[in-house]
N, C-alpha and C. Protein backbone atom coordinates (compact mmCIF):
# COMPACT_ATOMS: atom_id res chain seq x y z
N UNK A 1 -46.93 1.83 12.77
CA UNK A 1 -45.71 2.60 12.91
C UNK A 1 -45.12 2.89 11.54
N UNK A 2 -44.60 4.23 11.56
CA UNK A 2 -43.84 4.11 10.11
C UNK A 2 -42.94 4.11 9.72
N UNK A 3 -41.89 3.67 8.41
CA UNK A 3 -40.55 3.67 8.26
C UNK A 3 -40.09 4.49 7.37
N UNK A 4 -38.78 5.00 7.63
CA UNK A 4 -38.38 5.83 6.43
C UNK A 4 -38.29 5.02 5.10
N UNK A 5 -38.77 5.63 3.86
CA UNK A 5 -39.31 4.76 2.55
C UNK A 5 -38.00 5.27 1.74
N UNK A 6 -37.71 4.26 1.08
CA UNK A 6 -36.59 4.43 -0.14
C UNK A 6 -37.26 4.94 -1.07
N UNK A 7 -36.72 5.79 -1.85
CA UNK A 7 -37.11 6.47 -3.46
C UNK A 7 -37.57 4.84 -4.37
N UNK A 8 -38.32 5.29 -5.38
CA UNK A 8 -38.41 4.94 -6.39
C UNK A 8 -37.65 4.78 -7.35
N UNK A 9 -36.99 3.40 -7.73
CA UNK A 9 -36.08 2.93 -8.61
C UNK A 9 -35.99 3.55 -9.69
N UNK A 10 -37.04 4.00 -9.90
CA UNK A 10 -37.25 4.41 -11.39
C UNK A 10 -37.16 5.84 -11.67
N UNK A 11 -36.97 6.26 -10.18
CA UNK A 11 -36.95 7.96 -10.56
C UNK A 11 -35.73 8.15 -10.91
N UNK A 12 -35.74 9.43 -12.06
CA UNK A 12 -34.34 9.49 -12.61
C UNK A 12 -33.49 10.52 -11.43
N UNK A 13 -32.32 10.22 -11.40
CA UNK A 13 -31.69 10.95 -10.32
C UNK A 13 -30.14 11.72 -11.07
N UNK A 14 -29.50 13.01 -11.08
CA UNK A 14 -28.53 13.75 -11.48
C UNK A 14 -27.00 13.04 -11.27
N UNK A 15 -26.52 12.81 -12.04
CA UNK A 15 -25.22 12.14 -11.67
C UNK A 15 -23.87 13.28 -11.88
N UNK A 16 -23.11 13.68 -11.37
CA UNK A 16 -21.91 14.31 -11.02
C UNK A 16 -21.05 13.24 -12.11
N UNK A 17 -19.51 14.33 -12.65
CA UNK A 17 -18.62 13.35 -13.13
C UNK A 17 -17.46 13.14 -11.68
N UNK A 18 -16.98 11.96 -12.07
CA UNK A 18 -16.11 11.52 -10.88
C UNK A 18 -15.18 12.26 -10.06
N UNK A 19 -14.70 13.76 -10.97
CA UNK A 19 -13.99 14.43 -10.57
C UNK A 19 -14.21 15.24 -9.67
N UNK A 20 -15.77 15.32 -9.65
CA UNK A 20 -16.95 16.32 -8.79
C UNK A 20 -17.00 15.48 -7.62
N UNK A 21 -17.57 13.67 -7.53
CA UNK A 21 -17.96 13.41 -6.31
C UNK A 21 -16.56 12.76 -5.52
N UNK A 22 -15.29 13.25 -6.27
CA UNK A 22 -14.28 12.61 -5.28
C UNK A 22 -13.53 13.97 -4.42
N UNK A 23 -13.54 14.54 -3.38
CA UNK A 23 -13.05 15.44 -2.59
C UNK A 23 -11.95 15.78 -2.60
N UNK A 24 -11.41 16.83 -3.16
CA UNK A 24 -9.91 17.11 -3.86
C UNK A 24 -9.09 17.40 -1.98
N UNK A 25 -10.18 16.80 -0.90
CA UNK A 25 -8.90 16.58 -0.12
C UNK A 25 -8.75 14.79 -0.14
N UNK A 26 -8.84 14.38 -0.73
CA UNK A 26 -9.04 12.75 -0.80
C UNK A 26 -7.65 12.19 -0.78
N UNK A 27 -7.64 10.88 -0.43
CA UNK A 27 -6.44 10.37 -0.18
C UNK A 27 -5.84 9.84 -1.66
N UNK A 28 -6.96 9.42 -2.52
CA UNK A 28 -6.54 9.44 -3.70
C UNK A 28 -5.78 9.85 -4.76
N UNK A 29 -6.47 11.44 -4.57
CA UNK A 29 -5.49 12.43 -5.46
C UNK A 29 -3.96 12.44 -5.21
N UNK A 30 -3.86 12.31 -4.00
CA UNK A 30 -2.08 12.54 -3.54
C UNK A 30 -1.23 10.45 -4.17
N UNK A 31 -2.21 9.75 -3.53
CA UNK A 31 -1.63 8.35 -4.50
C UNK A 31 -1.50 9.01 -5.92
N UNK A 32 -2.60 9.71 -6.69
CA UNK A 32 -2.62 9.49 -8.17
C UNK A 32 -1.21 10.63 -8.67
N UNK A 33 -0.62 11.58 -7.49
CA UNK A 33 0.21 12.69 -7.84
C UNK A 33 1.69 11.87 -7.53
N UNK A 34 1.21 11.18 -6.64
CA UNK A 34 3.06 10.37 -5.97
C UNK A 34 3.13 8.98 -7.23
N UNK A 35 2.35 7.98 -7.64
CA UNK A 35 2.61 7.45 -8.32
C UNK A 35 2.94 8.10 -9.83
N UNK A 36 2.40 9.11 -10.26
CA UNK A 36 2.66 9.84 -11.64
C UNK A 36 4.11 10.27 -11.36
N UNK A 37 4.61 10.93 -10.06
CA UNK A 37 5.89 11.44 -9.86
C UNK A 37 6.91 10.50 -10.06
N UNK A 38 7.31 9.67 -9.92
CA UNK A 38 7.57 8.11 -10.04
C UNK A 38 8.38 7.76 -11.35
N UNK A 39 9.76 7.31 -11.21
CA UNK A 39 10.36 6.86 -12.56
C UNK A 39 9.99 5.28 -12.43
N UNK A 40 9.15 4.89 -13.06
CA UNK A 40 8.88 3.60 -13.03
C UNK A 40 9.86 2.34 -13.33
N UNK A 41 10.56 3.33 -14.65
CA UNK A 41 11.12 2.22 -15.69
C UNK A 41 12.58 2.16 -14.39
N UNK A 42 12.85 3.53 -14.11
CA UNK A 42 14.42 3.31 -13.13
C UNK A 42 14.16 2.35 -11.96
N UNK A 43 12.55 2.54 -11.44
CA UNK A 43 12.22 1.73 -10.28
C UNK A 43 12.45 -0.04 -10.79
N UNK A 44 12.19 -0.38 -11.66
CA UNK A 44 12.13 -1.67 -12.70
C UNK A 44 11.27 -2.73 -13.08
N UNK A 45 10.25 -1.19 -12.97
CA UNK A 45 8.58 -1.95 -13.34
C UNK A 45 8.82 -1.77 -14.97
N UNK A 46 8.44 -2.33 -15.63
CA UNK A 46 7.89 -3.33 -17.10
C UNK A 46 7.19 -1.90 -17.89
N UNK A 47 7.53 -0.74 -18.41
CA UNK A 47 6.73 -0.16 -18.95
C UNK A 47 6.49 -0.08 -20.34
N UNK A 48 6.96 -1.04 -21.15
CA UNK A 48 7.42 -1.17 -22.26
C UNK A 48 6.38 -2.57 -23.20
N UNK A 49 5.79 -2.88 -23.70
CA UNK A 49 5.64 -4.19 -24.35
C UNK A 49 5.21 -4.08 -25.70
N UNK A 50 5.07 -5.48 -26.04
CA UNK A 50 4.86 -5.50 -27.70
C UNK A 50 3.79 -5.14 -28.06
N UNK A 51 3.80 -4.73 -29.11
CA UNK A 51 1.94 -4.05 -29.41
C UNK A 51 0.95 -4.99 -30.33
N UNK A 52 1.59 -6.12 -30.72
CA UNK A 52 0.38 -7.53 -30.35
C UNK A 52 0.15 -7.69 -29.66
N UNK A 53 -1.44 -8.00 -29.91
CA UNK A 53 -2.24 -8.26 -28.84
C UNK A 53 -2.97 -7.54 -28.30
N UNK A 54 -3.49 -7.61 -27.07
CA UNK A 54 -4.57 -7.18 -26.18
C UNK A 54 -3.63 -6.00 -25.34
N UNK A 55 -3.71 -4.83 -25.35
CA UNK A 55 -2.90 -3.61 -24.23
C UNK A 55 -2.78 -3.89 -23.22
N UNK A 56 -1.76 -4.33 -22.28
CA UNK A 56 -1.50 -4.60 -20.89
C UNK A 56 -1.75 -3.51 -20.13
N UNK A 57 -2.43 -3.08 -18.71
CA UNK A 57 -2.68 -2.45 -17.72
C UNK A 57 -0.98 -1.87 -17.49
N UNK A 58 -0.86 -0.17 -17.63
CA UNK A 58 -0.04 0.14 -17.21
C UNK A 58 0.45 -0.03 -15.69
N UNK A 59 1.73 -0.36 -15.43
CA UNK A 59 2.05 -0.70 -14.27
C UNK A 59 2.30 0.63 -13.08
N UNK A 60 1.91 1.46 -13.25
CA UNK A 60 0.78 3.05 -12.93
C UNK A 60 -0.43 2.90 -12.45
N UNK A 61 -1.17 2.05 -12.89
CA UNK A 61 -2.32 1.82 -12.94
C UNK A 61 -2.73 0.55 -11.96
N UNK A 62 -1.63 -0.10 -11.87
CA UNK A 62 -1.89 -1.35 -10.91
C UNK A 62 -1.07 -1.04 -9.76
N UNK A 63 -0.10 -0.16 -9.38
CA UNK A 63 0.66 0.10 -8.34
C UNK A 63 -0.42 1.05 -7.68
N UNK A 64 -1.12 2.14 -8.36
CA UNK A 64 -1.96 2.85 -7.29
C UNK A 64 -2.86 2.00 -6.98
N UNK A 65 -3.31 0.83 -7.34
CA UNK A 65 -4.79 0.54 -6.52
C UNK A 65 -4.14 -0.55 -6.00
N UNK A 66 -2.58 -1.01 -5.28
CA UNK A 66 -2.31 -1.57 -4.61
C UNK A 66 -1.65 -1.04 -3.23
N UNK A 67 -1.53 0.71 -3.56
CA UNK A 67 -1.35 1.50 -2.87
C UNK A 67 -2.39 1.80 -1.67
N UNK A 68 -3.60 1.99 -2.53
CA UNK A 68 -4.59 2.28 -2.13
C UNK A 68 -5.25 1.19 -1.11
N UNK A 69 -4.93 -0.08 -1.79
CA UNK A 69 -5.47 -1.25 -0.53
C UNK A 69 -4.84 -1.48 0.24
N UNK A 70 -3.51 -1.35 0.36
CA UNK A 70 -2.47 -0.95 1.19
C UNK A 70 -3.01 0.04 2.52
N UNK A 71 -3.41 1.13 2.58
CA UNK A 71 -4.08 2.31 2.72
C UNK A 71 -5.25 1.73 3.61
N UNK A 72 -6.17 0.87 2.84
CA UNK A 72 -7.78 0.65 3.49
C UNK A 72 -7.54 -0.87 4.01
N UNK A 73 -6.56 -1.32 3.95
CA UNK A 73 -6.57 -2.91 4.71
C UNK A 73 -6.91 -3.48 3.33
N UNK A 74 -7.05 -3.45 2.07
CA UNK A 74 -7.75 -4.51 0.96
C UNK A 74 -6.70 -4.90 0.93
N UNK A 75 -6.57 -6.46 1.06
CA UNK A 75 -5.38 -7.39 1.13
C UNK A 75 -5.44 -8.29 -0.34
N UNK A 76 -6.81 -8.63 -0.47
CA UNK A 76 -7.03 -10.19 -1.46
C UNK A 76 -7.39 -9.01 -2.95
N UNK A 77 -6.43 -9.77 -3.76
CA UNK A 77 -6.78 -9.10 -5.47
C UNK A 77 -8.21 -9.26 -5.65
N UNK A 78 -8.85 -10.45 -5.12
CA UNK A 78 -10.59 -10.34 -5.65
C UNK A 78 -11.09 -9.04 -4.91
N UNK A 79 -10.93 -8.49 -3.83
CA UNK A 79 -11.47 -8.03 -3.51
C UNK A 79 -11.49 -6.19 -3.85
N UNK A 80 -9.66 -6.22 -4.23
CA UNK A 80 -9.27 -5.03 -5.02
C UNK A 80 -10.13 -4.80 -6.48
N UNK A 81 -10.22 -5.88 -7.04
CA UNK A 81 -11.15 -6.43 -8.30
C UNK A 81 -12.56 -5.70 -8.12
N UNK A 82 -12.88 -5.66 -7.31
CA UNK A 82 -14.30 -5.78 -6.89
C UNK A 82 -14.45 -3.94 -6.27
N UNK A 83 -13.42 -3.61 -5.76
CA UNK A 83 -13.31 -1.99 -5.42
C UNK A 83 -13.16 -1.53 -6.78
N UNK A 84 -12.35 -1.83 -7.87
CA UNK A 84 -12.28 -0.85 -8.70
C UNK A 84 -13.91 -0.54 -9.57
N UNK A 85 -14.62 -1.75 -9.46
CA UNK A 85 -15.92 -1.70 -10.44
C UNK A 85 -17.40 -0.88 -8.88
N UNK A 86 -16.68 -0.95 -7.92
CA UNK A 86 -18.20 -0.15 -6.98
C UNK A 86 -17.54 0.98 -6.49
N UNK A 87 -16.65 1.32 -6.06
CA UNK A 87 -16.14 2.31 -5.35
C UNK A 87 -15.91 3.65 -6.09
N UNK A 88 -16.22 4.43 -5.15
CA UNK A 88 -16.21 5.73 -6.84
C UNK A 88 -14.61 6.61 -6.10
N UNK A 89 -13.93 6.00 -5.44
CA UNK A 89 -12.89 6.81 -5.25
C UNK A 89 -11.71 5.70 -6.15
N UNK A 90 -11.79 4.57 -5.98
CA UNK A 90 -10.87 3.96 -6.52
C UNK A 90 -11.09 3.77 -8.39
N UNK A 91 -12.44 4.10 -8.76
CA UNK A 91 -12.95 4.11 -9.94
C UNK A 91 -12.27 5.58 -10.38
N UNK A 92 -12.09 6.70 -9.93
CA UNK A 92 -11.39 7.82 -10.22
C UNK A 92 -9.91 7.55 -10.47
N UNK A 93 -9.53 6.71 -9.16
CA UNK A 93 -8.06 6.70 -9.14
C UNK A 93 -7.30 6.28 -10.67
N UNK A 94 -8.54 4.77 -11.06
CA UNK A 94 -8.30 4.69 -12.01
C UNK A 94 -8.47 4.36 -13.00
N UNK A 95 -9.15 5.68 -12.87
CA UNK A 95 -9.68 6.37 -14.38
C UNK A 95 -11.14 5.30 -15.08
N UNK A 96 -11.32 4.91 -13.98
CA UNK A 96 -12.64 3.62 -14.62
C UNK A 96 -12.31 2.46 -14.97
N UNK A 97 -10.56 2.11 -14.67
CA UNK A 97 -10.56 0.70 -15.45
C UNK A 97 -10.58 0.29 -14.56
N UNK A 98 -10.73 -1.52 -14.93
CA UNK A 98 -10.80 -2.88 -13.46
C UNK A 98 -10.28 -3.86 -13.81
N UNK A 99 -8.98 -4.22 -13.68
CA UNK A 99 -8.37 -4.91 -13.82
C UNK A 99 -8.65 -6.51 -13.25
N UNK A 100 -8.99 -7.39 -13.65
CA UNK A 100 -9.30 -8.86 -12.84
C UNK A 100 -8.42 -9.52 -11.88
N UNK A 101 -8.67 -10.16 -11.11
CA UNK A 101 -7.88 -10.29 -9.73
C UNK A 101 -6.56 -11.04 -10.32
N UNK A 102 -6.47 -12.03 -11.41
CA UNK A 102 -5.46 -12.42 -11.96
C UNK A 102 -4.27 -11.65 -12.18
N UNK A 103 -4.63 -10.46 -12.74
CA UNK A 103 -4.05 -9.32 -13.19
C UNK A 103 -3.06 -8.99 -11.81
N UNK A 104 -4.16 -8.56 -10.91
CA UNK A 104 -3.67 -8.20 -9.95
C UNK A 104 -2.49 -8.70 -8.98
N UNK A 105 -2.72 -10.23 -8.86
CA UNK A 105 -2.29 -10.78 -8.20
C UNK A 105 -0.71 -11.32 -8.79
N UNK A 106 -0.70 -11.47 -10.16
CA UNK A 106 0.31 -11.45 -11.30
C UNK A 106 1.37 -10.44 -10.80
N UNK A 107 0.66 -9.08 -10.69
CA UNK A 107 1.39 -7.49 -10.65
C UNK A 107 2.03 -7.77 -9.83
N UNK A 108 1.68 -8.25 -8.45
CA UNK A 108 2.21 -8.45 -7.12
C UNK A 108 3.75 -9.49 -7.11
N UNK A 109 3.21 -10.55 -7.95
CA UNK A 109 3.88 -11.99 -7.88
C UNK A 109 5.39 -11.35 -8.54
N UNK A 110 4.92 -10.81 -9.67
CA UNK A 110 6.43 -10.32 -10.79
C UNK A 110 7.08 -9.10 -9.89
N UNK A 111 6.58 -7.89 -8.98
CA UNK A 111 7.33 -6.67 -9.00
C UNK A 111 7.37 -6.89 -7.43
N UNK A 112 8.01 -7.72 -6.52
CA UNK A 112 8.36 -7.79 -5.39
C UNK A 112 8.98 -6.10 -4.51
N UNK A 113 10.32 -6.96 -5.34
CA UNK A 113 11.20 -5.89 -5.06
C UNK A 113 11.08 -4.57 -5.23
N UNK A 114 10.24 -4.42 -6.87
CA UNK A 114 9.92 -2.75 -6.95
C UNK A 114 9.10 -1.99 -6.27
N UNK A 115 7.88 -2.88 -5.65
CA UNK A 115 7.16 -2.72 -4.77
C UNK A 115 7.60 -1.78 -3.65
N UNK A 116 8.64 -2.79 -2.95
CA UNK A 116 9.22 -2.63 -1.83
C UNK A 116 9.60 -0.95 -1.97
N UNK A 117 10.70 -0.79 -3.06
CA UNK A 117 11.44 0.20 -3.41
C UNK A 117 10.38 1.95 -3.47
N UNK A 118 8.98 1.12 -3.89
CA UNK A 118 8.62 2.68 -4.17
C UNK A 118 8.50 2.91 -2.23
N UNK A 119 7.63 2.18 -1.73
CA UNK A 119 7.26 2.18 -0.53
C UNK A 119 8.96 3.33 0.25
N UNK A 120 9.83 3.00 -0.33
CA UNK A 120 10.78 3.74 0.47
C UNK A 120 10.89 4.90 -0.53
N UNK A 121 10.73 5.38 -1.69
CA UNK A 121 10.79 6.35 -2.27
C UNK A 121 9.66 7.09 -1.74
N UNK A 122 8.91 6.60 -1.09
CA UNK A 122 7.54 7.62 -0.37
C UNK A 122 8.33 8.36 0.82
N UNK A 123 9.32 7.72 1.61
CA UNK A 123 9.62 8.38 2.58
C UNK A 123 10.75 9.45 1.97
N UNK A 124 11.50 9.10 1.32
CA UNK A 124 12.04 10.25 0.32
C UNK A 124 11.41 11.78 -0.07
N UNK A 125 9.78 11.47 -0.84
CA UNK A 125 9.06 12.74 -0.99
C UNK A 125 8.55 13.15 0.24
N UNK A 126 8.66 12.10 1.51
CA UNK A 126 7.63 13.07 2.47
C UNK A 126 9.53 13.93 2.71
N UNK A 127 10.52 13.49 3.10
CA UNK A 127 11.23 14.51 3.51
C UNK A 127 11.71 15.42 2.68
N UNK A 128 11.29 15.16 1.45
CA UNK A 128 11.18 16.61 0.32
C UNK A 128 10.54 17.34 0.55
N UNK A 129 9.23 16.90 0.70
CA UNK A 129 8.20 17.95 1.48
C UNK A 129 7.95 18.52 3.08
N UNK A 130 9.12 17.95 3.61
CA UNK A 130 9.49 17.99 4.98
C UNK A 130 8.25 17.84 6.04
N UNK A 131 8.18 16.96 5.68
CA UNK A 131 6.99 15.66 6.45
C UNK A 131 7.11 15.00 7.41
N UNK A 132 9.11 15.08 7.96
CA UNK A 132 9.00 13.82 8.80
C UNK A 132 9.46 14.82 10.17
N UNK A 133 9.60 16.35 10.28
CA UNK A 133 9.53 16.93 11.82
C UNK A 133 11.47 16.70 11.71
N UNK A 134 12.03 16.80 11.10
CA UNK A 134 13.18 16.58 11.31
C UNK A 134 13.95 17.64 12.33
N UNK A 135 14.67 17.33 13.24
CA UNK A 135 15.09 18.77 14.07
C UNK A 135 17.01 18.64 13.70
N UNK A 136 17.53 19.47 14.29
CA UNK A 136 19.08 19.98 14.17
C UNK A 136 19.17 20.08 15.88
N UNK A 137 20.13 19.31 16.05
CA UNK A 137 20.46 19.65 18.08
C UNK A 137 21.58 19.17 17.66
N UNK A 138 22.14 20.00 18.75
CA UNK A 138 23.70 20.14 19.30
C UNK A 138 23.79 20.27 20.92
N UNK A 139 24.86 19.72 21.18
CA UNK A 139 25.24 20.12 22.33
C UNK A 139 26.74 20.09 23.01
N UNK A 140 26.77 20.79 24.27
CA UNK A 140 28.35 20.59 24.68
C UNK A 140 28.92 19.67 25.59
N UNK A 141 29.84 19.54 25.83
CA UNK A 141 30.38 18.99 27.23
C UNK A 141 29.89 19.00 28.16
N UNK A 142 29.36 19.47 28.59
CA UNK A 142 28.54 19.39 30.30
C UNK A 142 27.58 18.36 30.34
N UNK A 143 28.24 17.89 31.31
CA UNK A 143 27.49 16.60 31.77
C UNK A 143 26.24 17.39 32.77
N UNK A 144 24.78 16.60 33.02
CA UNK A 144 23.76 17.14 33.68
C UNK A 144 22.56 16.05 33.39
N UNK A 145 22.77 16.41 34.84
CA UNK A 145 21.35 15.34 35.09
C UNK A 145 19.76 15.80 34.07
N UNK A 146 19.34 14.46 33.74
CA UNK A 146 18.11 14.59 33.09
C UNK A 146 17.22 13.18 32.80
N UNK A 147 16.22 13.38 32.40
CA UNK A 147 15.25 12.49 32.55
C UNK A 147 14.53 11.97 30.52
N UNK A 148 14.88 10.75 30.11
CA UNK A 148 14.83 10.92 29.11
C UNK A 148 14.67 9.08 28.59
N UNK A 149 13.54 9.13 28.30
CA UNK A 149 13.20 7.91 27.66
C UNK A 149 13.81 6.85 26.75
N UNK A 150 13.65 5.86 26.19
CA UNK A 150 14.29 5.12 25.19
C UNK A 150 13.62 5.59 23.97
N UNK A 151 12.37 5.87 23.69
CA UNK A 151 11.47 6.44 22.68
C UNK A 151 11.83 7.91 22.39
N UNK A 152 12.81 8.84 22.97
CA UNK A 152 12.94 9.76 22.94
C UNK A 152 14.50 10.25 22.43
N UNK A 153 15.48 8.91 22.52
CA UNK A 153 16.92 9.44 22.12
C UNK A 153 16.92 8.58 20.88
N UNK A 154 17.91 8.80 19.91
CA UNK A 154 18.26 8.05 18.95
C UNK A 154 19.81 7.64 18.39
N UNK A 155 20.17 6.59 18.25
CA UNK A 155 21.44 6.46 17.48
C UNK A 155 21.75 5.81 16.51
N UNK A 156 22.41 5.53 15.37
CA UNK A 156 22.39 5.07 14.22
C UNK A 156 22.55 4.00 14.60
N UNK A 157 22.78 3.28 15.15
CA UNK A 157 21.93 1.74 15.39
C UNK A 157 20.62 1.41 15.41
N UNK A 158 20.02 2.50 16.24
CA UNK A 158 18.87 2.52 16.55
C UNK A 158 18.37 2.78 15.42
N UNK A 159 18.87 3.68 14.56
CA UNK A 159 17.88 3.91 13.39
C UNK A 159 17.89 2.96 12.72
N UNK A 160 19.37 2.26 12.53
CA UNK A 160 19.21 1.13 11.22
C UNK A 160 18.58 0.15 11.61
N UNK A 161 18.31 -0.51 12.78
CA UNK A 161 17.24 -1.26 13.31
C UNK A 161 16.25 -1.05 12.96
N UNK A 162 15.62 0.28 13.23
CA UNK A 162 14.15 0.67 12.72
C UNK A 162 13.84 0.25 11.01
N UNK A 163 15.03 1.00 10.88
CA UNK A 163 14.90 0.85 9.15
C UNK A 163 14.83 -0.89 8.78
N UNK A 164 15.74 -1.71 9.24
CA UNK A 164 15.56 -3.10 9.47
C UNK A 164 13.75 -3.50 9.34
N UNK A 165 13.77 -3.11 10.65
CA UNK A 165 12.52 -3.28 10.76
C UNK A 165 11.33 -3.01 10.11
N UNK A 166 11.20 -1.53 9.40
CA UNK A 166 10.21 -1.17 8.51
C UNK A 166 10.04 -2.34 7.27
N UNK A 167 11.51 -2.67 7.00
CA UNK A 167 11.58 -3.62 5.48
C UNK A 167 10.84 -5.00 5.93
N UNK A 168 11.68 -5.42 7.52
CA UNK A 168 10.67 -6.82 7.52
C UNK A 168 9.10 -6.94 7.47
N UNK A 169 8.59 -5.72 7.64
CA UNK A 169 7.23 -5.69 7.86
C UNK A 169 6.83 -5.33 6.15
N UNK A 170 7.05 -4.46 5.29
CA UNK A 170 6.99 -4.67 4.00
C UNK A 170 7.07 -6.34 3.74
N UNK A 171 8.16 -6.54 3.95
CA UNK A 171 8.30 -8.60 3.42
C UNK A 171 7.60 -9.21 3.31
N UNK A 172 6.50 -8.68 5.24
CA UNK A 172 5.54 -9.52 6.00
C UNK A 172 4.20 -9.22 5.07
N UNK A 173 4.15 -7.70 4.92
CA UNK A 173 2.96 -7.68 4.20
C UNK A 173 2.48 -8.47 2.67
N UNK A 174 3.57 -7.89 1.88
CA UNK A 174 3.50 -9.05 0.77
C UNK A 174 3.23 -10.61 0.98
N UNK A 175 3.77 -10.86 2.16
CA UNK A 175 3.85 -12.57 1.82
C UNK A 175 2.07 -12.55 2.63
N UNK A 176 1.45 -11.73 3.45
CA UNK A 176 -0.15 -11.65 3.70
C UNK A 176 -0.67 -11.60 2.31
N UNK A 177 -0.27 -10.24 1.45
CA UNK A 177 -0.47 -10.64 0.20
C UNK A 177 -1.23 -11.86 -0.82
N UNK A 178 0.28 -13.04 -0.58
CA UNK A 178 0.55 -14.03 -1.16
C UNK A 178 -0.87 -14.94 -0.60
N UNK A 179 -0.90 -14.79 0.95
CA UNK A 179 -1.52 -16.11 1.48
C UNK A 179 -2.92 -15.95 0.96
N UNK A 180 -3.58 -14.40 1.25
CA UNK A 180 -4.60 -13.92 1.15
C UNK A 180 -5.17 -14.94 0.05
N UNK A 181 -4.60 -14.64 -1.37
CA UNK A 181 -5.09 -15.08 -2.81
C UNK A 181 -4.36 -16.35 -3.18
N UNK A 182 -4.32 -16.88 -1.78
CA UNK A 182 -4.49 -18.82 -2.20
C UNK A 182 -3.03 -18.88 -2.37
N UNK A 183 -2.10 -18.18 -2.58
CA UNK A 183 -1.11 -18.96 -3.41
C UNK A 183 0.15 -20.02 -2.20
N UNK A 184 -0.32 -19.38 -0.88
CA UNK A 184 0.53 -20.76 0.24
C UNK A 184 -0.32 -20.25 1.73
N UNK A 185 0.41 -21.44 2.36
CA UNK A 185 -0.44 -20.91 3.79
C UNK A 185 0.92 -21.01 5.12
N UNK A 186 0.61 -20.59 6.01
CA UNK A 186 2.04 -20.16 7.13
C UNK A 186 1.81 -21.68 7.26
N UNK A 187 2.55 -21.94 7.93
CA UNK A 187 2.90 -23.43 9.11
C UNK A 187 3.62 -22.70 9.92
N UNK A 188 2.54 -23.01 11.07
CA UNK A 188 3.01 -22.77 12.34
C UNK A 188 3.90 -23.82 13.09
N UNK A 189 4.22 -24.70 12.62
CA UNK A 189 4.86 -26.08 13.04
C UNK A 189 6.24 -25.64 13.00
N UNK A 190 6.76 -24.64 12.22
CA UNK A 190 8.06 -24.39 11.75
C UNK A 190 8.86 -24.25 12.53
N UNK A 191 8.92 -23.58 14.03
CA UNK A 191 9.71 -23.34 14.88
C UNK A 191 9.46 -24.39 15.87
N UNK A 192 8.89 -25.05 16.04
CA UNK A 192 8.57 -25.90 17.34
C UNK A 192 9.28 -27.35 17.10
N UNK A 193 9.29 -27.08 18.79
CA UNK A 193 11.09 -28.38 19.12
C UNK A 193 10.29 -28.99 19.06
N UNK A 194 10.79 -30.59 18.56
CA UNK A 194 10.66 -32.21 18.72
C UNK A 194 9.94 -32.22 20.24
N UNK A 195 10.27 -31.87 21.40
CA UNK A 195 9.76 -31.92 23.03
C UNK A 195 7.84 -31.57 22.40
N UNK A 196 7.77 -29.99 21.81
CA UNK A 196 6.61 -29.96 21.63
C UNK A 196 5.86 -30.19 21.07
N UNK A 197 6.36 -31.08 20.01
CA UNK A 197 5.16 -31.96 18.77
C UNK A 197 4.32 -33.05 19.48
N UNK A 198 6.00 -33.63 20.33
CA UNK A 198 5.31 -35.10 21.27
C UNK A 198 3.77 -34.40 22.27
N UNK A 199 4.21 -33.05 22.78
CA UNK A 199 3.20 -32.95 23.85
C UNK A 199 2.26 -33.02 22.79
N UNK A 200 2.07 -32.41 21.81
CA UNK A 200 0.85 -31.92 21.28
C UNK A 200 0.72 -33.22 20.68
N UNK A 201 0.97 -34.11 20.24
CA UNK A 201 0.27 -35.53 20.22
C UNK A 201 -0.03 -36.44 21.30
């Protein structure tokens, strides 16, 4: 029986530059256009340092490929580590460098909060770019029967709840973040009454 045969290692094969094999509809390009848009220094990422020494990874440069794993589920810095040196979309994003998971995980540990902050400056440009379907309704006095969901009305409670809510799940993700690359682990013990420790012993 026969199998389909792999090429020859040794045959030379045409290589494209990165700009060619990444698809200018890619999810990339729009990270690499929203993070460039970005006042970093107002956001109160670090863009500034001393010029002894070894050049620190612009904090540009480490927010998109945390964007980006954000994006594909990459949770653990080794593994972001490890996308920037095989992946040829995240190798575009940026620009060929690879920052070591230390690096990475550092970026995370120091810019919590700024983190958080761009994540809501994204919803800002999508309604610049009028992204989020926004409508205008009015109505009058007349009362009238109708049929109308909880998923379907809204009130500024309701929204600030949501909004509530979007941030706790930012919180949640970072501290997955945290656990991912060793640095603590949940305890599930935390909420449970004295009644249920005894059962469970």
């Amino acid at each position: 029986m026969d199998f389909k045969k792999g090429k020859n290692r040794n045959t030379p094969i045409r290589l494209d530059s990165l700009e060619q094999l990444v698809d200018v509809k890619n999810e990339v390009r729009l990270i690499d256009l929203f993070v460039d848009s970005l006042d970093l220094d107002a956001l109160g990422f670090r863009v500034e340092h001393a010029s002894q020494g070894r050049p620190p990874y612009h904090p540009s440069t480490l927010l998109k490929l945390y964007i980006y794993g954000y994006l594909n589920r990459i949770r653990s810095s080794r593994e972001l580590e490890k996308a920037s040196q095989i992946n040829l979309e995240v190798m575009w994003l940026l620009r060929q460098l690879s920052p070591d998971h230390s690096t990475i995980s550092n970026f995370r540990k120091e810019h919590p909060k700024q983190i958080k902050a761009v994540f809501q400056q994204a919803i800002s440009v999508a309604d610049y770019f009028k992204l989020l379907g926004k409508k205008l309704v009015a109505g009058d006095g007349t009362k009238i029967a109708a049929q109308n969901s909880k998923k379907n009305n809204f009130s500024q409670s309701k929204i600030d709840q949501h909004l509530k809510y979007i941030d706790n799940k930012l919180s949640e993700y970072i501290e997955v973040l945290a656990e991912t690359d060793g640095e603590k682990k949940r305890t599930h013990r935390k909420n449970r009454s004295p009644k249920e420790e005894k059962k469970k012993v």
